[in-house]
C-alpha atoms as a PDB file:
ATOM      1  CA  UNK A   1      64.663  97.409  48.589  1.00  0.00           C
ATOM      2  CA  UNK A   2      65.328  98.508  51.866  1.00  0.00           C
ATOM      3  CA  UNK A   3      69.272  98.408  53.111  1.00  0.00           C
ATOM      4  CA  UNK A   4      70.334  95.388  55.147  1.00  0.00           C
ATOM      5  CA  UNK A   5      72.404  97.082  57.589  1.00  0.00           C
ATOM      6  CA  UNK A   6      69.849  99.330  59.399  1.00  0.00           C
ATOM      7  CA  UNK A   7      66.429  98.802  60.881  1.00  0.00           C
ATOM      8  CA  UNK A   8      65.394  99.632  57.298  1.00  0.00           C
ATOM      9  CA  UNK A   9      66.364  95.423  56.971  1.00  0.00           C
ATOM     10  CA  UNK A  10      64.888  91.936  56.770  1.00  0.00           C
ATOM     11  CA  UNK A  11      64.905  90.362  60.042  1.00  0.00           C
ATOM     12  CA  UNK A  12      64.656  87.058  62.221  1.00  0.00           C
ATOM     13  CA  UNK A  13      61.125  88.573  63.842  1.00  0.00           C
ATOM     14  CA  UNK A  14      58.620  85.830  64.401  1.00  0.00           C
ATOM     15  CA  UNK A  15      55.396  86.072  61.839  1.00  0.00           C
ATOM     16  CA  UNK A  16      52.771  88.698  62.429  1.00  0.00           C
ATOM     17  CA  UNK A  17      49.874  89.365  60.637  1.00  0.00           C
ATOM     18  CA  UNK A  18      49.828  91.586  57.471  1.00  0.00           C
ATOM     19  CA  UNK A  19      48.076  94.668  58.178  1.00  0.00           C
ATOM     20  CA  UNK A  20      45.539  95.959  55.705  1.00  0.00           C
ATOM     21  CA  UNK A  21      45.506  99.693  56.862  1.00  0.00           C
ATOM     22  CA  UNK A  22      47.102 100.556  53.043  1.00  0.00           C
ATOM     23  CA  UNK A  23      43.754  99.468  51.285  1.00  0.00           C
ATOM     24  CA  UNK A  24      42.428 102.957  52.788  1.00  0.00           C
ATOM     25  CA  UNK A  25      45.505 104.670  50.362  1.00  0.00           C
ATOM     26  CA  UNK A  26      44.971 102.445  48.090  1.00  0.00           C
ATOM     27  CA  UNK A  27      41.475 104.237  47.109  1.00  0.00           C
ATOM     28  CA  UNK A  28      43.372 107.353  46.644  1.00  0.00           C
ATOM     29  CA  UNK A  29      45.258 106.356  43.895  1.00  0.00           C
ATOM     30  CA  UNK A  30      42.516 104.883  41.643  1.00  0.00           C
ATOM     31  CA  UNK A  31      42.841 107.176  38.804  1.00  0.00           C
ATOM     32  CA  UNK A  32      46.571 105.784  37.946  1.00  0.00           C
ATOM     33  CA  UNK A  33      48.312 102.655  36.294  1.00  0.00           C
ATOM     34  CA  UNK A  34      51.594 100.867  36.055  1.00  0.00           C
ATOM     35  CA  UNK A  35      53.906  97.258  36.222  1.00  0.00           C
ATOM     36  CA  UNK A  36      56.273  96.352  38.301  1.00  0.00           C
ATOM     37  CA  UNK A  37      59.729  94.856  36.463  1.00  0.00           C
ATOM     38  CA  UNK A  38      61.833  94.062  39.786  1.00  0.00           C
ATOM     39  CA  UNK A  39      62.995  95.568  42.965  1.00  0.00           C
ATOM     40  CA  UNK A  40      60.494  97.792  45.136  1.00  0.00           C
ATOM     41  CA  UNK A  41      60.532 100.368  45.308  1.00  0.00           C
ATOM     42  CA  UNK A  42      61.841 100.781  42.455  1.00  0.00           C
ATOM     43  CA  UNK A  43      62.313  98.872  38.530  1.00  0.00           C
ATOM     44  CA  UNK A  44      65.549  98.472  39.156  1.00  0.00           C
ATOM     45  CA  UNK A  45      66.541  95.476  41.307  1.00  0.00           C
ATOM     46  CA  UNK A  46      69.758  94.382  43.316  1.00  0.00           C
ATOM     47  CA  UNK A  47      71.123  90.877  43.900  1.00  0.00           C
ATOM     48  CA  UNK A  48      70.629  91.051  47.744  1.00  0.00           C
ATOM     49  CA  UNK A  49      69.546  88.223  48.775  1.00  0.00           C
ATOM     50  CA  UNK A  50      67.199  86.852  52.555  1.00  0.00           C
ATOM     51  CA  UNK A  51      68.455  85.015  55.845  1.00  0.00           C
ATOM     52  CA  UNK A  52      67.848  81.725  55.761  1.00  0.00           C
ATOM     53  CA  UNK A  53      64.538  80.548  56.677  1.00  0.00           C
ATOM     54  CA  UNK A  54      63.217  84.073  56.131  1.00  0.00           C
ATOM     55  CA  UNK A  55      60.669  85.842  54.065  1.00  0.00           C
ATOM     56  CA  UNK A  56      59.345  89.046  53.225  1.00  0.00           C
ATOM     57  CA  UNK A  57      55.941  90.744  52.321  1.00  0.00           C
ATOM     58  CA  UNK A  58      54.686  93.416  50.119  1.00  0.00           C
ATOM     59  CA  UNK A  59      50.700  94.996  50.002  1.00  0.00           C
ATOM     60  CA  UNK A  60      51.779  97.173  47.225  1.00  0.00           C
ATOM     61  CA  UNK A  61      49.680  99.062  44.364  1.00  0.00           C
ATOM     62  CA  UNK A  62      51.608 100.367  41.411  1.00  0.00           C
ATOM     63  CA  UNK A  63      50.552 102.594  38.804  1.00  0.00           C
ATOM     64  CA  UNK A  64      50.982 104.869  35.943  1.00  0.00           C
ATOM     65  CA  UNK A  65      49.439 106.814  33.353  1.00  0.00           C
ATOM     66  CA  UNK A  66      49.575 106.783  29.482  1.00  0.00           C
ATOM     67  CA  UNK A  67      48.710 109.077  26.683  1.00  0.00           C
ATOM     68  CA  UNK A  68      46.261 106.267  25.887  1.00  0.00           C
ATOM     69  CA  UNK A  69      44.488 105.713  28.815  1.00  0.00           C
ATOM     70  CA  UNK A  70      44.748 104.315  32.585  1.00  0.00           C
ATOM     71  CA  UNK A  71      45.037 100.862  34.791  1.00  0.00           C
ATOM     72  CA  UNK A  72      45.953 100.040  38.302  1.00  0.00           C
ATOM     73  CA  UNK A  73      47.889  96.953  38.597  1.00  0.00           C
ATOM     74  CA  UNK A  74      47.480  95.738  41.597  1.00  0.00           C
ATOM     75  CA  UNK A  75      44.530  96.811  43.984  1.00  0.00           C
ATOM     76  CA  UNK A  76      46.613  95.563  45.804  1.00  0.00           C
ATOM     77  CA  UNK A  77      48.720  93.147  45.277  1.00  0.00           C
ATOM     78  CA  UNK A  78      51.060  91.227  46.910  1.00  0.00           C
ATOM     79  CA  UNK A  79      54.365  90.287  46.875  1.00  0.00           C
ATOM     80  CA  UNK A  80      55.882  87.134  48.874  1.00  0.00           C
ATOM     81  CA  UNK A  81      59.637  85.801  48.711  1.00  0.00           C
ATOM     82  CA  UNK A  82      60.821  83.132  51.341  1.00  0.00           C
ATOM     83  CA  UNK A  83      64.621  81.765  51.940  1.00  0.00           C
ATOM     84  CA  UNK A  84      65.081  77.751  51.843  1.00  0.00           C
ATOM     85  CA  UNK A  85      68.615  77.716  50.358  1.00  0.00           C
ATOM     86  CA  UNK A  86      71.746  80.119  51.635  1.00  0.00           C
ATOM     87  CA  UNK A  87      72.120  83.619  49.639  1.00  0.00           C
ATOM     88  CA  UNK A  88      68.845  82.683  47.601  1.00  0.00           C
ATOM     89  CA  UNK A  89      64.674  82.989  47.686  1.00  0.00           C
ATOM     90  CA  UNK A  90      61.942  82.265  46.096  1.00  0.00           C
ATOM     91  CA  UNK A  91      59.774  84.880  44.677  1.00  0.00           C
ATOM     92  CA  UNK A  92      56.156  85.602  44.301  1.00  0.00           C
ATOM     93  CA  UNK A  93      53.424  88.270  42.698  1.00  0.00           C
ATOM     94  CA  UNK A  94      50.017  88.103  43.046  1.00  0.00           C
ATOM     95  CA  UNK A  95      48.088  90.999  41.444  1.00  0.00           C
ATOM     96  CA  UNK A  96      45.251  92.166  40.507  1.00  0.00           C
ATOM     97  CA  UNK A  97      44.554  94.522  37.376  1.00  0.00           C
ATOM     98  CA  UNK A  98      42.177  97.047  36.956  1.00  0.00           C
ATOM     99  CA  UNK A  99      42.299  98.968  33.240  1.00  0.00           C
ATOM    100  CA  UNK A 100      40.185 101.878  32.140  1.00  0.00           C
ATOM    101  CA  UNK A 101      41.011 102.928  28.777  1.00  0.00           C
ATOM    102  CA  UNK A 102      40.217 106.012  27.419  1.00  0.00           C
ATOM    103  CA  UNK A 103      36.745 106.125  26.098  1.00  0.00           C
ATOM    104  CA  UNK A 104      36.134 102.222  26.891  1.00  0.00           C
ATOM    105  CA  UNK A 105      34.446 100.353  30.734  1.00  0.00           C
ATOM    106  CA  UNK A 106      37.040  99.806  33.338  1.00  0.00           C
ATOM    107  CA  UNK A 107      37.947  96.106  33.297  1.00  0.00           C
ATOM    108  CA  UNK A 108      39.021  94.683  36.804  1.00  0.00           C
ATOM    109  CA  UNK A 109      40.548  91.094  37.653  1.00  0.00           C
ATOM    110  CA  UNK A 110      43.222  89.115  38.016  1.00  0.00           C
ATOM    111  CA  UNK A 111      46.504  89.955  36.059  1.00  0.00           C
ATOM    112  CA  UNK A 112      49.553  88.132  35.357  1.00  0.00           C
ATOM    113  CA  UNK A 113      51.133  85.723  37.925  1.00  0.00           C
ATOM    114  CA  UNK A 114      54.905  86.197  38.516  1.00  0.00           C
ATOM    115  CA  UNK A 115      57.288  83.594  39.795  1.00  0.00           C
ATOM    116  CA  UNK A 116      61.351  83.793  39.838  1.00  0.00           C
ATOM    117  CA  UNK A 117      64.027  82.322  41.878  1.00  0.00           C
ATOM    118  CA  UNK A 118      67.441  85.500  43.543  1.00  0.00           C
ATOM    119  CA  UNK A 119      70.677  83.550  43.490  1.00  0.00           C
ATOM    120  CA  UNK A 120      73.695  85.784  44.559  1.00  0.00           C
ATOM    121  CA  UNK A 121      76.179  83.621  43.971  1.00  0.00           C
ATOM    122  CA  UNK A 122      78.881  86.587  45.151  1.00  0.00           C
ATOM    123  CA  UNK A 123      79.501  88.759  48.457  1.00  0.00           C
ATOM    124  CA  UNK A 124      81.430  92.251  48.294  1.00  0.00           C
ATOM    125  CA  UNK A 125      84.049  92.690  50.338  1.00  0.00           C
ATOM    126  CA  UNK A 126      85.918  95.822  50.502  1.00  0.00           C
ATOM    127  CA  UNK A 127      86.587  95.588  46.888  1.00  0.00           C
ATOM    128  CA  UNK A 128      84.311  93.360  45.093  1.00  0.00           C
ATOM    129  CA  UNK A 129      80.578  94.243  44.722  1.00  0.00           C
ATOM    130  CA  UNK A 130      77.214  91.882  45.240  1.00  0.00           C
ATOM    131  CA  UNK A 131      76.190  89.975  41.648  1.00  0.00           C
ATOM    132  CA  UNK A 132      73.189  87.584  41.614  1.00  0.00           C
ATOM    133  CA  UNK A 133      71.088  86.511  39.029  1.00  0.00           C
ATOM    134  CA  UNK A 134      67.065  87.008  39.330  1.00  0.00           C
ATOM    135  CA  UNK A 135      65.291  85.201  36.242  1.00  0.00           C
ATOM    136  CA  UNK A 136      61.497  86.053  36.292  1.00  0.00           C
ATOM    137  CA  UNK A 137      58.842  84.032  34.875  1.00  0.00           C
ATOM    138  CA  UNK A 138      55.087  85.669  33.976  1.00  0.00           C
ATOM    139  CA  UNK A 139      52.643  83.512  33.625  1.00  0.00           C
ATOM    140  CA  UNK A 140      49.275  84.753  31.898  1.00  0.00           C
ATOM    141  CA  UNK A 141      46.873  83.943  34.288  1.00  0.00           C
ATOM    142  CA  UNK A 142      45.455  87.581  33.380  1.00  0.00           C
ATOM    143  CA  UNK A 143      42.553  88.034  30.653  1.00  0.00           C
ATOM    144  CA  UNK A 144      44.313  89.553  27.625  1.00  0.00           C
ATOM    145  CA  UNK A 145      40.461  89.860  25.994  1.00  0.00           C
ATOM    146  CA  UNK A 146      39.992  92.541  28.924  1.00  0.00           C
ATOM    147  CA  UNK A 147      42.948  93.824  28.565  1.00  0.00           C
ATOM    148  CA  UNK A 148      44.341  92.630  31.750  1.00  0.00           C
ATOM    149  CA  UNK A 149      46.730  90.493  30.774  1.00  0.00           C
ATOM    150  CA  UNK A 150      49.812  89.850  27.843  1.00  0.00           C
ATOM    151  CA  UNK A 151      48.108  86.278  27.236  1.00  0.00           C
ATOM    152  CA  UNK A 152      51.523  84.777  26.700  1.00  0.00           C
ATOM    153  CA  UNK A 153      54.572  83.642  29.299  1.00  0.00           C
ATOM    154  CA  UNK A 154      57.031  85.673  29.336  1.00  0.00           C
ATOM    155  CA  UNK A 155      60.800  85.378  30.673  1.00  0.00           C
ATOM    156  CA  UNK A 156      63.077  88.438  31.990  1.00  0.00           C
ATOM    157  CA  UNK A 157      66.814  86.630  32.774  1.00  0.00           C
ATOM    158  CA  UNK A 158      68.948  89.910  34.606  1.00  0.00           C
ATOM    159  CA  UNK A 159      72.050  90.154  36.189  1.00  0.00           C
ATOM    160  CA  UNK A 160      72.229  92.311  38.948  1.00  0.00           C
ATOM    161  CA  UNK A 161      75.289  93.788  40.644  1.00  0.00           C
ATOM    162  CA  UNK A 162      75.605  95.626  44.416  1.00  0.00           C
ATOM    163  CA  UNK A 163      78.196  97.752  46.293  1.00  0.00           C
ATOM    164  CA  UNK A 164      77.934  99.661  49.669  1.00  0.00           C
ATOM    165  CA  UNK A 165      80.297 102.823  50.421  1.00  0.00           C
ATOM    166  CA  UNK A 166      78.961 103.625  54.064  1.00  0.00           C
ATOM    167  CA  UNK A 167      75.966 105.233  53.953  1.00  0.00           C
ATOM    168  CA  UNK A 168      75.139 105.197  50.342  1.00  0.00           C
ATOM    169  CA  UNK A 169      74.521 101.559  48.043  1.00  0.00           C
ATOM    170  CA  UNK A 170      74.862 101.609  44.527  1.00  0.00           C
ATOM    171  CA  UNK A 171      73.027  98.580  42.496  1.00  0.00           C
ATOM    172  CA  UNK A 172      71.907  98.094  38.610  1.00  0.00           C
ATOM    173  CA  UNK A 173      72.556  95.960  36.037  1.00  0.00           C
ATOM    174  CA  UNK A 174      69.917  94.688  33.581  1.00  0.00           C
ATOM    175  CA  UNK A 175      68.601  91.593  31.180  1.00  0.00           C
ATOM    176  CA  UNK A 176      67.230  90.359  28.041  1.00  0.00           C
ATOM    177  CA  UNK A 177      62.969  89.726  28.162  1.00  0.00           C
ATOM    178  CA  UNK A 178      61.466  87.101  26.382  1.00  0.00           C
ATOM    179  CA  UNK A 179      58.247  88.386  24.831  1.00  0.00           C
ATOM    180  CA  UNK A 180      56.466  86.542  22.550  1.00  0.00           C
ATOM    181  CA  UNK A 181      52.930  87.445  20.643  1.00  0.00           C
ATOM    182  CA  UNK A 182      51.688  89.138  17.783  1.00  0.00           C
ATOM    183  CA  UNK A 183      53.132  92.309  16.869  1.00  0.00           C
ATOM    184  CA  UNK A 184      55.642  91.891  20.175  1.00  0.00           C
ATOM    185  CA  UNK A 185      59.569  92.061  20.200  1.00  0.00           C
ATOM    186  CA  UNK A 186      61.907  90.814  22.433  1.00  0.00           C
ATOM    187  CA  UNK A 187      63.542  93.695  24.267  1.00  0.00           C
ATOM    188  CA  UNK A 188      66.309  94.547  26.914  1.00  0.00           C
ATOM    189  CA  UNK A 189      65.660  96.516  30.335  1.00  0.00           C
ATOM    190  CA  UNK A 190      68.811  97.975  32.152  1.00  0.00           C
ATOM    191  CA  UNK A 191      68.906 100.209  35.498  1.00  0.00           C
ATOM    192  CA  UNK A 192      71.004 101.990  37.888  1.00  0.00           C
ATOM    193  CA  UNK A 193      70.620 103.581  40.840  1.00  0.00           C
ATOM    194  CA  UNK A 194      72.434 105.300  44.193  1.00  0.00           C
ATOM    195  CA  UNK A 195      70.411 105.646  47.678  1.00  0.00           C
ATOM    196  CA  UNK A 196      71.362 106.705  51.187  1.00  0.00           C
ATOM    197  CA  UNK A 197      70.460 105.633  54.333  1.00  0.00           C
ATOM    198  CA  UNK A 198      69.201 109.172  55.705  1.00  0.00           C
ATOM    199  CA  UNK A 199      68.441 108.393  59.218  1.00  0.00           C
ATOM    200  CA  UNK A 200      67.427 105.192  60.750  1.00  0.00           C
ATOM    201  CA  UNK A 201      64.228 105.328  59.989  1.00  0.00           C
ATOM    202  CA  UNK A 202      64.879 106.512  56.508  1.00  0.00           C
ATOM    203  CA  UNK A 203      66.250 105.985  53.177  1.00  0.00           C
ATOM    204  CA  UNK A 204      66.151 107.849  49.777  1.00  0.00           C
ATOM    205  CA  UNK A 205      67.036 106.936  46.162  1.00  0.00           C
ATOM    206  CA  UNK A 206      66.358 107.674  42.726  1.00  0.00           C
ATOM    207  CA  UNK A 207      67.247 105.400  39.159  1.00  0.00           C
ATOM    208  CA  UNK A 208      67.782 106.293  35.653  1.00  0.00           C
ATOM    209  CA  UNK A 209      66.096 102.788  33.237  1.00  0.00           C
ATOM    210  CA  UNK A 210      66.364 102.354  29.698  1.00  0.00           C
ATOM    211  CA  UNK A 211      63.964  99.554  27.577  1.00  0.00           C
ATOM    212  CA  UNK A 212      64.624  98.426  24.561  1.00  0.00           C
ATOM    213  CA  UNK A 213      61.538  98.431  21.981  1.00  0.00           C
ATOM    214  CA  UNK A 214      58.944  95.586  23.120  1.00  0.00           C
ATOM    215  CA  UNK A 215      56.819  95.669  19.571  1.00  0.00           C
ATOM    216  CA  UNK A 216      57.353  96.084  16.053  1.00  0.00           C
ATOM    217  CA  UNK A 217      57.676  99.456  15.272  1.00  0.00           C
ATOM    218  CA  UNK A 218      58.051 100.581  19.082  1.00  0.00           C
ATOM    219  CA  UNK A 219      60.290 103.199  20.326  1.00  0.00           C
ATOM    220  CA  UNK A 220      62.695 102.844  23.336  1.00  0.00           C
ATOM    221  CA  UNK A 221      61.486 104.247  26.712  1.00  0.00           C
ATOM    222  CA  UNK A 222      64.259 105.978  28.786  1.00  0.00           C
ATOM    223  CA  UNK A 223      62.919 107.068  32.515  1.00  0.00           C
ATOM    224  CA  UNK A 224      63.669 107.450  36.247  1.00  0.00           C
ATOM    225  CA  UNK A 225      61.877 107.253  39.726  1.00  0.00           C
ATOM    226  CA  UNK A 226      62.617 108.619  42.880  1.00  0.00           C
ATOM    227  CA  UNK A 227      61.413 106.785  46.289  1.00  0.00           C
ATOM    228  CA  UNK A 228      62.644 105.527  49.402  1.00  0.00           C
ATOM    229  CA  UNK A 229      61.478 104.210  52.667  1.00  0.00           C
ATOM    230  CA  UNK A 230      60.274 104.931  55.934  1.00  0.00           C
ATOM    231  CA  UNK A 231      60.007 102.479  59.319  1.00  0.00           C
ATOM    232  CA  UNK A 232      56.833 102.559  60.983  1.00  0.00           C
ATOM    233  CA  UNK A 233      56.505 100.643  63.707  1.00  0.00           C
ATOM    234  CA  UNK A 234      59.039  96.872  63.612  1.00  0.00           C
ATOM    235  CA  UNK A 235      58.978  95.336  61.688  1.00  0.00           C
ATOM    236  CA  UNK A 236      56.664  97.062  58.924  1.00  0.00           C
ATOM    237  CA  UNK A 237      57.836 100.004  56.628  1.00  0.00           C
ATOM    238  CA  UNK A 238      56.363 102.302  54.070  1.00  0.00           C
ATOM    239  CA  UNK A 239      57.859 102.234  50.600  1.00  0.00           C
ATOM    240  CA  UNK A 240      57.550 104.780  48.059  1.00  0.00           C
ATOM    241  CA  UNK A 241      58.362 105.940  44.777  1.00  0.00           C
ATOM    242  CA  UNK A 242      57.446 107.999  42.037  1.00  0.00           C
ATOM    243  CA  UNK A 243      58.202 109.170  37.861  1.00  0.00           C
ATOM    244  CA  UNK A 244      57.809 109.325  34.520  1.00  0.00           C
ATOM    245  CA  UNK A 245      59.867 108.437  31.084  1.00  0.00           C
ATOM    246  CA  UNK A 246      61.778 111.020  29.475  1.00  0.00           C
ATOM    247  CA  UNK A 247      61.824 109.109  26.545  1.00  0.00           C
ATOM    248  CA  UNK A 248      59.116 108.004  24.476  1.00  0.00           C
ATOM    249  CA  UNK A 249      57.124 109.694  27.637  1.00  0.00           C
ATOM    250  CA  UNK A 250      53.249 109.026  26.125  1.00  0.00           C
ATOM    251  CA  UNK A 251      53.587 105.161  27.534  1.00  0.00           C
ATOM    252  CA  UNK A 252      54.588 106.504  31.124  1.00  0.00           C
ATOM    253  CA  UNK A 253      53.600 110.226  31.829  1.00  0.00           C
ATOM    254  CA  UNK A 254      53.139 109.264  35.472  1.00  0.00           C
ATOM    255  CA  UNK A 255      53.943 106.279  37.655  1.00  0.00           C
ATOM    256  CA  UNK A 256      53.667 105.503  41.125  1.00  0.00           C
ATOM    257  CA  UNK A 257      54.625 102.538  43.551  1.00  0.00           C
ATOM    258  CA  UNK A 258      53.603 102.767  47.143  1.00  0.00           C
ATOM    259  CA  UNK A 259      53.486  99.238  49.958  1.00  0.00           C
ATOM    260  CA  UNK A 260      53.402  98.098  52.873  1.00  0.00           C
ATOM    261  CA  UNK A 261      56.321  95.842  53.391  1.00  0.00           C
ATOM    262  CA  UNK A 262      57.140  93.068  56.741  1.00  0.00           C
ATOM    263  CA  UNK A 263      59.489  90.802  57.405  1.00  0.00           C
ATOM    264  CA  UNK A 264      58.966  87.573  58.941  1.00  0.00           C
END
């Protein structure tokens, strides 16, 4: 997410509309699939937390592509979390899903609601870090019959932890996911990552991720992303980011996660 101490930051702006110039990119990227875990842009989230009375918006699509096929998640979709409670929010994902497997129609729709609830319940100071706690709840409001949904809820409970040195932030952690169904396994996710704050109008980052197996006879998945952000015009940014697995690579050969993001 974007750093808090430069214009790259949430703010105390009064609400203006959400543009909808990114559908136009959106259209580009068609041919791609992917899911979102946590932070944008990237999987692996921090335990930073909004002002008070403040909120934030995302018109995102995210993407990648499989030895298996393709899907879009989100066509866009969109991403709310709003501040009623000091050092917390609550969170919000709306998406939409669009699948075309290999050899079978393209299925489009809604996909899987996702609610969840940032606590940090610690602030760094010069020698202790961030830590907050992000539990996410996905609720299967998606068709699994089409493919566009996991047709059960499912629970990630992470443990995130934060530290600034200047320019550059450091923030990872991980959690355990709930994931019930047929033929599914429970499974752990865990990230890390290091950006800096190029200029003030731009930041850079990459992560390394690791998943535990999510079905019975899966394999691990071991990848990394590299992305950033760019201000437009206040308060609306560009966020980016971009990889693939090294490990057990034929589930993610290519991803992609690209929004518009506000604060309000």
């Amino acid at each position: 997410m974007p750093l808090e101490n430069t214009p790259l930051k949430r703010t105390d702006n009064p609400y203006r509309r959400l543009v909808t110039l990114p559908f136009l990119i959106f259209l580009t990227v068609l041919w791609s699939t992917a899911s979102v875990m946590a932070g944008p842009p990237f999987v692996t989230d921090d335990p930073g937390s909004l002002p008070l009375h403040t909120g934030e918006l995302y018109l995102f699509a995210t993407g990648s592509r499989s030895a298996d096929g393709t899907s879009l998640d989100a066509s866009p979709g969109i991403e709310a979390n709003y501040s009623l409670f000091r050092n917390t929010f609550f969170h919000l994902v709306a998406p939409l899903a669009l699948v075309r497997p290999s050899g079978g129609p393209t299925m489009l729709g809604p996909g899987d609601l996702e609610l969840g609830f940032k606590w940090r319940f610690l602030a760094q100071d010069s020698t202790r870090p961030d830590i907050g706690l992000f539990p996410l709840l996905s609720l299967p409001t998606g068709a699994k019959d089409r493919g566009l949904g996991s047709g059960k809820t499912q629970l990630f409970v992470p443990l995130w932890v934060q530290k600034d040195f200047g320019r550059w932030t450091g923030y990872g952690g991980g959690g355990y996911n709930i994931n019930p169904g047929t033929g599914n396994k429970n499974f752990w996710f865990t990230g890390l990552l290091l950006q800096r704050q190029v200029s003030n109008r731009l930041y850079l980052g990459g992560e390394l991720f690791h998943q535990t197996p999510d079905t019975a006879g899966g394999a691990s998945g071991t990848g990394f992303n590299l992305g950033g952000g760019v201000t437009l015009t206040e308060p609306y940014q560009i966020l980016f980011s971009a990889g693939r697995n090294l490990q057990n690579s034929e589930v993610n050969q290519f991803s992609f996660y690209l929004a518009l993001y506000r604060t309000f």
